[in-house]
Protein backbone atom coordinates (compact mmCIF):
# COMPACT_ATOMS: atom_id res chain seq x y z
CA UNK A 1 6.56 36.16 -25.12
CA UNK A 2 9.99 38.12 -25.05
CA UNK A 3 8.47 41.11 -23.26
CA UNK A 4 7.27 37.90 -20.49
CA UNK A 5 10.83 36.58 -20.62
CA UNK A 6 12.08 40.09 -20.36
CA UNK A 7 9.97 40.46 -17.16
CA UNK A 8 11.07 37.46 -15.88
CA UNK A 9 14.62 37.88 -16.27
CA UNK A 10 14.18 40.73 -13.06
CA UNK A 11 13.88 38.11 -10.58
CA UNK A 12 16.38 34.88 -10.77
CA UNK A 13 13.74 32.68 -8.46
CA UNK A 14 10.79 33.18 -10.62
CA UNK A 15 13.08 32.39 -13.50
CA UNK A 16 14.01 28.93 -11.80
CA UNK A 17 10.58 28.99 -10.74
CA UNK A 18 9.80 27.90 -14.45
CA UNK A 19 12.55 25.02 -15.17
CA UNK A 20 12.44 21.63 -13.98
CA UNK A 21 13.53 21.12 -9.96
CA UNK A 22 17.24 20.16 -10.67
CA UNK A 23 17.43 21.71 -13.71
CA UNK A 24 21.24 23.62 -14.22
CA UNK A 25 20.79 27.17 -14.82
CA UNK A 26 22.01 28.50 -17.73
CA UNK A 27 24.90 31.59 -17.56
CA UNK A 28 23.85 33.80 -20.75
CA UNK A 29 20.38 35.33 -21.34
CA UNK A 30 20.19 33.82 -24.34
CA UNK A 31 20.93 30.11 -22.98
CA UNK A 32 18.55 31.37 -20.11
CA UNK A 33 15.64 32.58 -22.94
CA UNK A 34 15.91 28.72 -25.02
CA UNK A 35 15.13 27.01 -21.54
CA UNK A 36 12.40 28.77 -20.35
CA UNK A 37 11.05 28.90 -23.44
CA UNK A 38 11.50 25.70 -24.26
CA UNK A 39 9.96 24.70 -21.08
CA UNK A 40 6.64 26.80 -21.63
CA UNK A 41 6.45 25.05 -24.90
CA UNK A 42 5.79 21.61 -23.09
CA UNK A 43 9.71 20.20 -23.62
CA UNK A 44 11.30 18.61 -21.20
CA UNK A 45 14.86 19.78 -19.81
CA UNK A 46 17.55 17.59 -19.33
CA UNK A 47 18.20 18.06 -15.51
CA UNK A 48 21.99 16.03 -15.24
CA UNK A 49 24.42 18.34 -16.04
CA UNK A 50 26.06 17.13 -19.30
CA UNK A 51 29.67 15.65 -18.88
CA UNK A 52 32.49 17.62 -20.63
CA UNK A 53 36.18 16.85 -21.34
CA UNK A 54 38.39 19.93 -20.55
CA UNK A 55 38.67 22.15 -23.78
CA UNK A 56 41.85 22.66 -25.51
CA UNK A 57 40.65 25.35 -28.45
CA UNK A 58 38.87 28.36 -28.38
CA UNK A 59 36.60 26.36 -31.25
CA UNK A 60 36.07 23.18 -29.19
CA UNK A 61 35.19 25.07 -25.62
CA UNK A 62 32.19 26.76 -28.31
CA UNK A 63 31.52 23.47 -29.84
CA UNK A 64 31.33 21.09 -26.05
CA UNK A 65 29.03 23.48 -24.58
CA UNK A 66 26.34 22.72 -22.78
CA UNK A 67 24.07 24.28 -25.62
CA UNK A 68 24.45 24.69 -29.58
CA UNK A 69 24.99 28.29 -30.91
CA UNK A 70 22.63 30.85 -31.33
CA UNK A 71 22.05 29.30 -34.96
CA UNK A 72 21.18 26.04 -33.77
CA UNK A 73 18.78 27.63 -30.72
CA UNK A 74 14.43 27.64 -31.60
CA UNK A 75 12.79 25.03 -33.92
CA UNK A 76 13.78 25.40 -37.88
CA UNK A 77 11.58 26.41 -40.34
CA UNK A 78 9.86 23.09 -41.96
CA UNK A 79 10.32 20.94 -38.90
CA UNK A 80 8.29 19.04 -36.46
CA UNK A 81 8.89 20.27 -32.38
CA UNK A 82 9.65 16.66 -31.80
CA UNK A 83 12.77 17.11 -34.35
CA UNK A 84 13.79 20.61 -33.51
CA UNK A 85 13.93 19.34 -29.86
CA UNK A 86 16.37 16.36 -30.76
CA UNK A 87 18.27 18.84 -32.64
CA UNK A 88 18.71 21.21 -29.00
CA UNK A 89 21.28 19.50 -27.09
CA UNK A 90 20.02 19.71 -23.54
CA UNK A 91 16.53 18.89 -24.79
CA UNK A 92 14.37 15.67 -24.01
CA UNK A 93 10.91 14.44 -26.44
CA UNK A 94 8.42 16.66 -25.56
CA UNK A 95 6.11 15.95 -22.59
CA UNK A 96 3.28 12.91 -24.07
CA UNK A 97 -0.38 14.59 -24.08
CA UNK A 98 -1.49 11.61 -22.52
CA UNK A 99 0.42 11.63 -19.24
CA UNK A 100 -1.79 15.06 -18.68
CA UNK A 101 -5.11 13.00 -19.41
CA UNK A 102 -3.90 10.03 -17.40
CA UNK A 103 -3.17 12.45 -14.70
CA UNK A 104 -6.39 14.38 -14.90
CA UNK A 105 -8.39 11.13 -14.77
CA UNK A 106 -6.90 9.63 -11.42
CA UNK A 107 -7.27 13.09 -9.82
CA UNK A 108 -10.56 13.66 -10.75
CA UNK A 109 -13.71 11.41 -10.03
CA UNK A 110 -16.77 11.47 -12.50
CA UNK A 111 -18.85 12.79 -9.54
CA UNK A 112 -22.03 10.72 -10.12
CA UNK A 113 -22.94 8.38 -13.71
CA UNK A 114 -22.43 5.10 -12.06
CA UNK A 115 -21.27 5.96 -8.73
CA UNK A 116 -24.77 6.52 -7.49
CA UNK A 117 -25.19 2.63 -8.28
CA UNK A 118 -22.43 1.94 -6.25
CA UNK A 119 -23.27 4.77 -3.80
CA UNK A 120 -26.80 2.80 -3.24
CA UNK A 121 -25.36 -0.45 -2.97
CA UNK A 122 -22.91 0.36 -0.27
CA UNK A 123 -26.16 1.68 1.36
CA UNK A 124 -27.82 -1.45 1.34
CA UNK A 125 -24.75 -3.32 2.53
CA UNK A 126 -24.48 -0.79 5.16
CA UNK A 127 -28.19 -1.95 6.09
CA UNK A 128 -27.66 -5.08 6.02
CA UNK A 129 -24.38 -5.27 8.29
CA UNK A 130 -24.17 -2.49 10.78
CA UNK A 131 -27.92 -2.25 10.23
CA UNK A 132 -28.13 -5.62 12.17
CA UNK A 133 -24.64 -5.08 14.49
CA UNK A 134 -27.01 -2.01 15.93
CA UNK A 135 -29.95 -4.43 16.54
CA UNK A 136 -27.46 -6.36 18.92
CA UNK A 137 -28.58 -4.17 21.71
CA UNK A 138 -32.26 -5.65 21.57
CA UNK A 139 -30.19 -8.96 22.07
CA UNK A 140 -28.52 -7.68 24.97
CA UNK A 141 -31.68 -6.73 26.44
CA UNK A 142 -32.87 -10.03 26.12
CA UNK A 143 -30.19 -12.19 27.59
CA UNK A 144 -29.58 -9.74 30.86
CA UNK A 145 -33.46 -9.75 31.73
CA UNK A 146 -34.17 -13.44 31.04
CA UNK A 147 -30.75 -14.74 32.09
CA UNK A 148 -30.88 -16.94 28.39
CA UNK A 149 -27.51 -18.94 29.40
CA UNK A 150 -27.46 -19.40 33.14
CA UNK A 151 -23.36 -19.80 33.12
CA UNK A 152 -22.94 -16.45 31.38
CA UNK A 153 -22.13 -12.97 33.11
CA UNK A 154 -23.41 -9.70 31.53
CA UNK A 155 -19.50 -8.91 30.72
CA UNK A 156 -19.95 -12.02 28.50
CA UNK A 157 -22.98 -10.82 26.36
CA UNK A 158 -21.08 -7.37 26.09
CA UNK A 159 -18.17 -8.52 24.81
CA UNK A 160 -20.52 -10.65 22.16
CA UNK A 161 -21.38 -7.64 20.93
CA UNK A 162 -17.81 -5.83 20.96
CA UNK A 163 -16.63 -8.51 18.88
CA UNK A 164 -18.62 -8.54 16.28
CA UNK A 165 -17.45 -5.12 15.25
CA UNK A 166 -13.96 -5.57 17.20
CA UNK A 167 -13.14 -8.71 14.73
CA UNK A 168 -14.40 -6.73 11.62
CA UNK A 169 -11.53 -3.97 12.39
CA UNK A 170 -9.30 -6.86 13.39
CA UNK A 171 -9.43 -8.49 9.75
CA UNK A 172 -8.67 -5.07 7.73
CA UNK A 173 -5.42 -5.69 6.48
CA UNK A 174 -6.17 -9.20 5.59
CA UNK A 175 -9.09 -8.49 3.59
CA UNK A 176 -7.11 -5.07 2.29
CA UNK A 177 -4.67 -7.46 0.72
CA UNK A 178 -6.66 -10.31 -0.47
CA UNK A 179 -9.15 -7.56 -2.62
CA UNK A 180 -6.00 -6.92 -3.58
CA UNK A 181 -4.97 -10.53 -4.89
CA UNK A 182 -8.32 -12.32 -5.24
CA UNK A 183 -10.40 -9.70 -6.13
CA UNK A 184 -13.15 -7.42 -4.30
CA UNK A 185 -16.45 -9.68 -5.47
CA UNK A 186 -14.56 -12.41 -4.08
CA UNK A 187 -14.04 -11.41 -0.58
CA UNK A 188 -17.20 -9.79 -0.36
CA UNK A 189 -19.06 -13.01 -1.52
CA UNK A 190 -17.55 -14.68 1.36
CA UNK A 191 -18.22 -12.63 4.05
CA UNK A 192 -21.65 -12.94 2.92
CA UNK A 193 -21.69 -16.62 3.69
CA UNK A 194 -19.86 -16.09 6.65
CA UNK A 195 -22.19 -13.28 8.50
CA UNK A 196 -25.04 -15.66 7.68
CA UNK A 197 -23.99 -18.55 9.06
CA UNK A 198 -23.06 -16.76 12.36
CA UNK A 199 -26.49 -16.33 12.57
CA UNK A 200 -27.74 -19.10 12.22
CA UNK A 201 -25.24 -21.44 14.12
CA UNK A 202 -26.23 -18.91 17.18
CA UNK A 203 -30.07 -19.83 16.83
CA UNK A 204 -28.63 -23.35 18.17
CA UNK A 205 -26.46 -22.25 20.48
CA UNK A 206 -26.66 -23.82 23.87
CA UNK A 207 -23.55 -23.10 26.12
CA UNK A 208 -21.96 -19.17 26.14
CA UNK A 209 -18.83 -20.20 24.27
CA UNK A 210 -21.26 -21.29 21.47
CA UNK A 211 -22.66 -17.75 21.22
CA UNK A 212 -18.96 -16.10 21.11
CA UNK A 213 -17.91 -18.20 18.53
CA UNK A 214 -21.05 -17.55 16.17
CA UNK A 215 -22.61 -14.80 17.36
CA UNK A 216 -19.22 -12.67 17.98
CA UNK A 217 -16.01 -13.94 16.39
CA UNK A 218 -18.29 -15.36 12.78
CA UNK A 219 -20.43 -12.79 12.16
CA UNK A 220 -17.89 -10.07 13.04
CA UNK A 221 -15.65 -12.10 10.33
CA UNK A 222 -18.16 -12.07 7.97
CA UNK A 223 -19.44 -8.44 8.75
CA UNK A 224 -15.56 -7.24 7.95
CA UNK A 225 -15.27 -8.96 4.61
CA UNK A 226 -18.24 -7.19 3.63
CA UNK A 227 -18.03 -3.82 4.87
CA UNK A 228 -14.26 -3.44 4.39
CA UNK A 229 -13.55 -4.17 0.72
CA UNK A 230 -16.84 -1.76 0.06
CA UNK A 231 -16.33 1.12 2.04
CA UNK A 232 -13.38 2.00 -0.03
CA UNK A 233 -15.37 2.02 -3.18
CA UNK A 234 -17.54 5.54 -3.15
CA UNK A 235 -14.07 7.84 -2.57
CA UNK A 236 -12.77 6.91 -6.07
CA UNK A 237 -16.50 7.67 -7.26
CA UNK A 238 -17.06 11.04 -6.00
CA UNK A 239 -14.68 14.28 -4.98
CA UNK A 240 -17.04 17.37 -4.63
CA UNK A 241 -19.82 15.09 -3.52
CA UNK A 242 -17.77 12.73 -1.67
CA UNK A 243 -19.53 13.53 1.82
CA UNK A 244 -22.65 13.47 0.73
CA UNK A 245 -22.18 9.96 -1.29
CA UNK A 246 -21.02 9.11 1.78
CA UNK A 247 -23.78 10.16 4.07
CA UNK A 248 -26.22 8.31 1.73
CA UNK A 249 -24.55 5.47 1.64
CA UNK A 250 -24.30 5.53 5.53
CA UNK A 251 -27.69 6.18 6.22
CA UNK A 252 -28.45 2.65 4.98
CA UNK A 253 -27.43 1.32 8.29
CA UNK A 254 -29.88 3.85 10.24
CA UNK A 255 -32.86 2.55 7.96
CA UNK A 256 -31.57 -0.91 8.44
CA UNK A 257 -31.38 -0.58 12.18
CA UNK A 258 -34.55 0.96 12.39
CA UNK A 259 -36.37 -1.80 10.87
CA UNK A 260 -33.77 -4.64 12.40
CA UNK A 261 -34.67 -3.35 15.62
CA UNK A 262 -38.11 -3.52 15.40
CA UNK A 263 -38.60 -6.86 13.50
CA UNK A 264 -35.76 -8.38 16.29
CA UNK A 265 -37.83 -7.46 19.26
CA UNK A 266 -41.18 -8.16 17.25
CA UNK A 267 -39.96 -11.64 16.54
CA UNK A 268 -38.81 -12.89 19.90
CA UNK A 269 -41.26 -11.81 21.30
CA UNK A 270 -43.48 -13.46 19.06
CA UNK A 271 -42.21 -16.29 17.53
CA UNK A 272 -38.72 -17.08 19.49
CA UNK A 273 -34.93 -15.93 19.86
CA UNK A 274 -33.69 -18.95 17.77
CA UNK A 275 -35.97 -18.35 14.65
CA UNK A 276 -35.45 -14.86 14.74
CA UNK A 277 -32.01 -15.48 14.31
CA UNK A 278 -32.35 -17.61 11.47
CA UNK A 279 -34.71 -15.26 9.90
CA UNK A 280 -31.88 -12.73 10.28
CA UNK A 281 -29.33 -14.59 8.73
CA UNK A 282 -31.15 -15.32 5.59
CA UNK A 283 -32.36 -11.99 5.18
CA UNK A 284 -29.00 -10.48 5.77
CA UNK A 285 -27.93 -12.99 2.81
CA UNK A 286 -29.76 -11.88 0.26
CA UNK A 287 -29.93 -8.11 1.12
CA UNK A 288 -25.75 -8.42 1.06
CA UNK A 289 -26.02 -10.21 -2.18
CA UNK A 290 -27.61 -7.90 -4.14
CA UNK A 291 -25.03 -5.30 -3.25
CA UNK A 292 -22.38 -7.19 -3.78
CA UNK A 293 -23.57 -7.91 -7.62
CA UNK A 294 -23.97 -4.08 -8.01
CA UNK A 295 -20.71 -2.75 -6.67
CA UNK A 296 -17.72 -1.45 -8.93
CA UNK A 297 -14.73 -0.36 -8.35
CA UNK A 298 -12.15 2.31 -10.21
CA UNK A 299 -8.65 0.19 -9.36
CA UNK A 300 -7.89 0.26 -13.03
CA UNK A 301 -7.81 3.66 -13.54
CA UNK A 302 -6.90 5.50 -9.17
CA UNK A 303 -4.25 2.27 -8.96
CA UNK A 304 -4.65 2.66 -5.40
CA UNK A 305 -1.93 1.16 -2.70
CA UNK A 306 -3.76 -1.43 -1.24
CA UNK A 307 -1.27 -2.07 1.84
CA UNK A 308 -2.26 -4.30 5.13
CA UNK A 309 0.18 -1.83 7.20
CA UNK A 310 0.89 1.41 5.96
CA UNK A 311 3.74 2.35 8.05
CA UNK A 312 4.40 5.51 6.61
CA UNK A 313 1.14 7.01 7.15
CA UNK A 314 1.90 6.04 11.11
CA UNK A 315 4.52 8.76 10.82
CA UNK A 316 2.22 11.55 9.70
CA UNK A 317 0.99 13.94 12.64
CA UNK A 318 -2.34 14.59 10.61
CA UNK A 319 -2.37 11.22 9.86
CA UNK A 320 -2.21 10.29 13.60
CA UNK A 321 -4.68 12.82 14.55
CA UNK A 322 -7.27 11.09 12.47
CA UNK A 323 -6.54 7.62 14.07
CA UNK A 324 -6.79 9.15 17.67
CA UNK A 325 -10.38 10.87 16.95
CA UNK A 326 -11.57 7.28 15.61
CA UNK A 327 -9.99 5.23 18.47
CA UNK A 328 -11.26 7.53 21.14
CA UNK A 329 -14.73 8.53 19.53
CA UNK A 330 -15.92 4.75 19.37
CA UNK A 331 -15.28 4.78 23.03
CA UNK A 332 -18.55 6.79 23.44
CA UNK A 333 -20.31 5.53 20.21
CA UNK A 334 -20.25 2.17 21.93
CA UNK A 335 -21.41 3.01 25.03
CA UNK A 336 -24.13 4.77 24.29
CA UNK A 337 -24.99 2.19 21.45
CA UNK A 338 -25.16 -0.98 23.29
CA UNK A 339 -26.16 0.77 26.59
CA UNK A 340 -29.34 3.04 25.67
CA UNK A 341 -31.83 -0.11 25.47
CA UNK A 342 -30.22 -1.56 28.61
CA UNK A 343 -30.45 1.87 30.84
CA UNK A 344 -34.32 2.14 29.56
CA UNK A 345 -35.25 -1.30 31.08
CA UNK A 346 -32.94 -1.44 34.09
CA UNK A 347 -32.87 2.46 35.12
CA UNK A 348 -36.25 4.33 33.89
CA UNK A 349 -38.48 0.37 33.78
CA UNK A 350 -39.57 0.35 30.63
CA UNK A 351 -40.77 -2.65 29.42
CA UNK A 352 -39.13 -5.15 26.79
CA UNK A 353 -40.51 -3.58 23.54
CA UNK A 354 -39.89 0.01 24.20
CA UNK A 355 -36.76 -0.64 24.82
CA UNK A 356 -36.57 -1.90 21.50
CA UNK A 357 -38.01 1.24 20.26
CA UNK A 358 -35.58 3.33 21.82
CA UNK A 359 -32.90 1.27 19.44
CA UNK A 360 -35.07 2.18 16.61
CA UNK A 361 -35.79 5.49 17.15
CA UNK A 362 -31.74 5.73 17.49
CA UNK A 363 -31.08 4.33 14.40
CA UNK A 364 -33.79 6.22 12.82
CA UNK A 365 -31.74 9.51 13.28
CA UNK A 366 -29.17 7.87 12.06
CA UNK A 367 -30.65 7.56 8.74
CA UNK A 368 -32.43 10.66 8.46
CA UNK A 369 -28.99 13.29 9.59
CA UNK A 370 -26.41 11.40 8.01
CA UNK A 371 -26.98 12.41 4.00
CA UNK A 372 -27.61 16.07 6.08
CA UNK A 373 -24.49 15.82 7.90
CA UNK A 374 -22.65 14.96 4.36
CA UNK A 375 -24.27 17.31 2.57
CA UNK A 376 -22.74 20.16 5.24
CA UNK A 377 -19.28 18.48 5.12
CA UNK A 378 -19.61 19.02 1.60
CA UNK A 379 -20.17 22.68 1.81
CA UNK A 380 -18.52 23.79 5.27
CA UNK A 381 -15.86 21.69 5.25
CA UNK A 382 -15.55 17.87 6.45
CA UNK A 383 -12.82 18.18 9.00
CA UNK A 384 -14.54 21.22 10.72
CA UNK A 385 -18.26 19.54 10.42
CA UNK A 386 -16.41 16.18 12.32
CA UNK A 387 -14.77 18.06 14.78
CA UNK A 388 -17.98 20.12 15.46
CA UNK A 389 -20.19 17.33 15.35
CA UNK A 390 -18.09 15.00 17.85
CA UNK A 391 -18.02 18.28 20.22
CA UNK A 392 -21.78 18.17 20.14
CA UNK A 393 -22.27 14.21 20.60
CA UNK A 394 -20.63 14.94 24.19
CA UNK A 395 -22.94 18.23 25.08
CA UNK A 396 -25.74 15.62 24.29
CA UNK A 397 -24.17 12.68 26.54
CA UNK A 398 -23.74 15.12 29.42
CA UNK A 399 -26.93 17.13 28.97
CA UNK A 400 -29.75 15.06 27.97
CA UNK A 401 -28.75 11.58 28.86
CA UNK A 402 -27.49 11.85 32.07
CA UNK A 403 -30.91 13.57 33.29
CA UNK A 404 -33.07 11.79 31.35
CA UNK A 405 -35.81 9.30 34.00
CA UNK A 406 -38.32 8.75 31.16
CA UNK A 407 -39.47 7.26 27.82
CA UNK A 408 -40.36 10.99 26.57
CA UNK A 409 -36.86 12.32 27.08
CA UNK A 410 -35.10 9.40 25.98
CA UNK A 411 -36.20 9.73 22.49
CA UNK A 412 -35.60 13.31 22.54
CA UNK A 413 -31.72 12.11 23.14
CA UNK A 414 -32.36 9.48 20.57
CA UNK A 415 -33.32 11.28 17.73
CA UNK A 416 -30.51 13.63 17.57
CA UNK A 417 -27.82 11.61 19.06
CA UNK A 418 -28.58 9.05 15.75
CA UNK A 419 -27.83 11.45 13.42
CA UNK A 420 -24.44 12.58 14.93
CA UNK A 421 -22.96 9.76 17.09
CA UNK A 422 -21.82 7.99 14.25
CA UNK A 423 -20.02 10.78 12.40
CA UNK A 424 -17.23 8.81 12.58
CA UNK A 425 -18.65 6.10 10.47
CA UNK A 426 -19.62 8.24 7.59
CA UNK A 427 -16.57 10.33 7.18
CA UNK A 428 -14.11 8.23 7.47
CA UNK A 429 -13.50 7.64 4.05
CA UNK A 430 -14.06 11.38 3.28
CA UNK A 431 -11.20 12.20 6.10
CA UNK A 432 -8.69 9.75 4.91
CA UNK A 433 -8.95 11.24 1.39
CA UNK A 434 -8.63 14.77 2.55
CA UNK A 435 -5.51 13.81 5.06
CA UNK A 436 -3.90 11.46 2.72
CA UNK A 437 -4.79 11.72 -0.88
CA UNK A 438 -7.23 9.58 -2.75
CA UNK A 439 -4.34 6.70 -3.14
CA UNK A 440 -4.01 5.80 -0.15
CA UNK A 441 -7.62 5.57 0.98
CA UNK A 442 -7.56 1.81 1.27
CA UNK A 443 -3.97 1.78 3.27
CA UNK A 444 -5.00 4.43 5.21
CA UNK A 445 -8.64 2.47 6.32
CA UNK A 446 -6.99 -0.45 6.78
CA UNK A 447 -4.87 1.44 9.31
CA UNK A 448 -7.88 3.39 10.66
CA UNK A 449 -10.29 -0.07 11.02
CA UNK A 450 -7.13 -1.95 12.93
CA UNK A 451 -7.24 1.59 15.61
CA UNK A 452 -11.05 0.65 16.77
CA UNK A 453 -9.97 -2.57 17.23
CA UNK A 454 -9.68 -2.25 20.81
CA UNK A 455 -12.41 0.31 21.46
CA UNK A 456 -15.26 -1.63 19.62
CA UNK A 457 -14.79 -4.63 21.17
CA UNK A 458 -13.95 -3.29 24.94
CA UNK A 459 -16.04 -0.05 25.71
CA UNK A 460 -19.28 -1.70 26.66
CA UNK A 461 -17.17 -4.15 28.52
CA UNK A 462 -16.12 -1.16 30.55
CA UNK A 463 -19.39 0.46 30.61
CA UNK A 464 -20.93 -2.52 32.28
CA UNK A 465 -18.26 -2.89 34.35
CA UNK A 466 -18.54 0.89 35.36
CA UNK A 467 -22.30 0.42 36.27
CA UNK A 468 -23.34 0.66 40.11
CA UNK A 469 -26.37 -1.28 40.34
CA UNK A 470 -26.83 0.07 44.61
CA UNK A 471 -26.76 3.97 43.01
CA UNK A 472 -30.35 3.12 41.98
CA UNK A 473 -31.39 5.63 39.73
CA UNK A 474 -27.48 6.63 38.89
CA UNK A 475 -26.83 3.50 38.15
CA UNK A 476 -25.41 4.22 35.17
CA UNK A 477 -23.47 7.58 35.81
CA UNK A 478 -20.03 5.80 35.75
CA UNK A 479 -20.92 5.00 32.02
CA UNK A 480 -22.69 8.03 30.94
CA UNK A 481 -19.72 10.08 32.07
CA UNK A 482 -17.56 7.91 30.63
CA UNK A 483 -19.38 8.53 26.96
CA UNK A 484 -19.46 12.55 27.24
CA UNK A 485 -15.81 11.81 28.10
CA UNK A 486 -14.34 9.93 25.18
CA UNK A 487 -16.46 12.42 23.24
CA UNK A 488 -14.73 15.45 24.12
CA UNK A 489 -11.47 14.35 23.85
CA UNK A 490 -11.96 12.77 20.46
CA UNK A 491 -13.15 16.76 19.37
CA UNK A 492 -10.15 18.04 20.84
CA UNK A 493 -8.08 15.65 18.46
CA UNK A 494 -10.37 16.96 15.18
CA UNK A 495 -9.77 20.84 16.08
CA UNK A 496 -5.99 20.20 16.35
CA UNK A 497 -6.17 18.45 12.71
CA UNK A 498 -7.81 21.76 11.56
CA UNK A 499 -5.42 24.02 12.72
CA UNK A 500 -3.60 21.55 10.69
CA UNK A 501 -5.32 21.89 7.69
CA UNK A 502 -5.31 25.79 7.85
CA UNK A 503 -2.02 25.70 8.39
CA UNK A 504 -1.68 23.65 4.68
CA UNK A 505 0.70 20.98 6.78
CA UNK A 506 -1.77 17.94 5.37
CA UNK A 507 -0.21 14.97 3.04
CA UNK A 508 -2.40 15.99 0.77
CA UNK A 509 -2.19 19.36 0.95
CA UNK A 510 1.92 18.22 -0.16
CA UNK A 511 1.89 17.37 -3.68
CA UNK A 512 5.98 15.38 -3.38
CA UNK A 513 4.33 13.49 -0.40
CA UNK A 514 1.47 12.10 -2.13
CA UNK A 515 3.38 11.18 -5.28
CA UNK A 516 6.05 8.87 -2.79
């Protein structure tokens, strides 16, 4: 140890290096030796200089410094460190062993044991809410070729459909702070009621404003107080495997598109458009309710800032950076979405029920590349694999899409276009974690849901209103371009937060800015 100290002593900054930030430095080597020391040993320094009167002996200026003699410096022989460091003035009780295991606790996530529970039960929420939002665009199908309401305009059944995810986002920090207040189970119990009876108040809907009220504004109400209070779950579960938790969890709404898709067109066809949406609000009860039972939290032990508006995170460049790629990237997500079903019956002719299994095919790649997608986050890195990925969902707008004039081609731009169009979705709660620290997941969501607000509800508003029905066969170029577009610029966003991240500027990559 004194040939260390010795070595130390060369260089004053490593020396201060070693003692507490506002710790005074001592002026003798052997004043200089006790503290670092001292500190090594797991004692805390006293950091407030210690107030002295003005000495008036030679013996008192000895006796009212700052530390004892060299007799009374190092513990005595036959005491405890506690009592030789209350007999160091200077010296605090040493530092409690179970700060350290608090500490290590918060920081680090079991990784698995009962987070796979959870990680499946977000998964089947997951099905069970976005599973049937993605179905919506069978819906759409229906009401512009049968013209369903005769008042309505196709901006009306397009703006159904933005709402039920734009009033999801809309109730973030509302449901942020009542999981907060009320409890998780709670909220999540009654957005299950909620997002079931939108359904089935729509199946008696006569007049359009009956469909945006049940259809749009209820079961996007009931669709946020489910998926909000549960996406913030699987971060406190997992931190190597965080990605590909989260790709599992969001391939549940692939697998529950696919077969929401399928079973929505099977059943109006079949039976009718009111009784499948009854059907689909009593399935969608019990398939929530069964995750909702199995879902746990770690609030007890992360003690997570559960804040409607985070306001400092609004002041973070990273932090910004990640809200622009969501707000812009669900700009194309919901284009292409809500538009692919709609562009095979109107622009290539197929028929009702392919249509339907373009949506299904779409939703199939969904849930096959997602856990894929995590996985490589995992191991490549999940800022670069977004960035990438988002770069790659425009290449596919722009070079498969736009050309494609048949059912063959279309679900070779399904397939693939599932899998990666909604990266966003399943790395959100990754990203926040990386940018802001594991604390402030549920602030930082709340702020991140409350940016796609706007986009959700209004981009295939603006894609329908972008279509030009006399093109013919471009009919929808407006709309397609429009997609690669938002795309693009949303990857642009993601490669400046690397250079970010390389550059170590990230909150969490600044230990006295996550501890604020």
């Amino acid at each position: 140890m004194s040939g260390f100290l010795g070595w130390q002593l060369e260089d004053t900054n490593r020396v201060r290096a070693l003692l507490p930030r506002r710790a005074k430095m001592p002026s003798t080597r052997k004043e200089l030796l006790t503290k670092v020391s001292m500190s090594l040993h797991g004692y805390r320094i006293q950091t407030a200089p210690l107030k002295r009167n003005k000495p008036t002996r030679p013996s008192d200026r000895t006796a009212r410094t700052e530390f004892a003699g060299d007799a009374d410096i190092g513990p005595k022989t036959g005491s405890t460190p506690m009592q030789s460091a209350k007999a160091i003035p200077g010296y605090m009780a040493p530092i409690e062993a179970e700060e350290d295991v608090r500490t290590a606790s918060i920081e680090d996530p079991p990784d698995g044991g009962y987070g796979w529970v959870c990680c499946g039960a977000v998964a089947l929420i997951n099905g069970f809410t976005w599973g049937i939002a993605a179905s919506y665009g069978v819906y759409l199908s229906y009401y512009l070729a049968n013209n369903y309401f005769p008042e309505a305009t196709p901006l009306d059944f397009a703006l159904i459909g933005g709402l039920e995810f734009g009033c999801a986002m809309l109730i973030s920090p509302l449901c942020t702070v009542l999981v907060r207040d009320v409890g998780r189970h709670a909220v999540l119990l009654c957005g299950c009621f909620m997002m079931s009876g939108g359904f089935i108040a729509a199946s008696f809907a006569v007049r359009i404003w009956h469909l945006y009220l049940s259809q749009g504004v209820l079961v996007g109400i009931g669709l946020g107080a489910i998926f909000i209070p549960s996406v913030q779950v699987l971060p406190q579960w997992f931190l190597k495997r965080r990605s590909l938790a989260g790709g599992i969890a969001s391939c549940g709404s692939g697998f529950g598109g696919l077969a929401f898709s399928l079973g929505t067109a099977a059943m109006i066809e079949q039976i009718s458009l009111a009784w499948s949406l009854r059907i689909i609000g009593i399935i969608a009860f019990i398939g929530n309710l069964v995750g909702v039972i199995l879902i746990r939290d770690r609030n007890h032990i992360v003690n997570p800032g559960q804040l409607g508006f985070a306001s400092h995170l609004v002041k973070r460049y990273d932090c910004l950076l990640l809200l622009a790629w969501g707000f812009v990237s669900m700009l194309g997500y919901m284009t292409i979405l809500y538009s692919v079903s709609s562009y095979a019956v109107q622009v290539v002719g197929l028929n009702q029920a392919r249509a339907g299994i373009l949506t299904a095919v779409l939703n199939l790649g969904t849930g096959i590349g997602r856990p894929m997608i995590g996985f490589a986050s995992d191991r490549f890195g999940r800022i670069e694999v977004a960035g990438i990925l988002t770069l790659c969902c425009s290449i596919s707008a722009f070079a498969i899409w736009i050309p494609a004039k048949s059912f063959g081609v279309l679900i070779f731009f399904c397939i693939p276009a599932g899998a990666i169009l909604g990266t966003y979705w399943m790395t959100v709660g990754p990203l926040c974690a990386e940018v802001a620290g594991l604390k402030e997941v549920p602030s930082f969501l709340s702020l991140q849901w409350l940016t796609v607000v706007l986009p959700t509800t209004f981009a295939e508003v603006i894609a329908l209103y972008l279509r030009a029905p006399a093109m013919g066969r471009w009919s929808y170029l407006y709309a397609q371009i429009f997609a690669g577009l938002a795309y693009l610029i949303a990857s642009l966003f993601m490669f400046e937060l690397w250079r970010v991240k390389k550059r170590g500027k990230l909150m969490s990559q600044q230990p006295e800015m996550v501890q604020r």
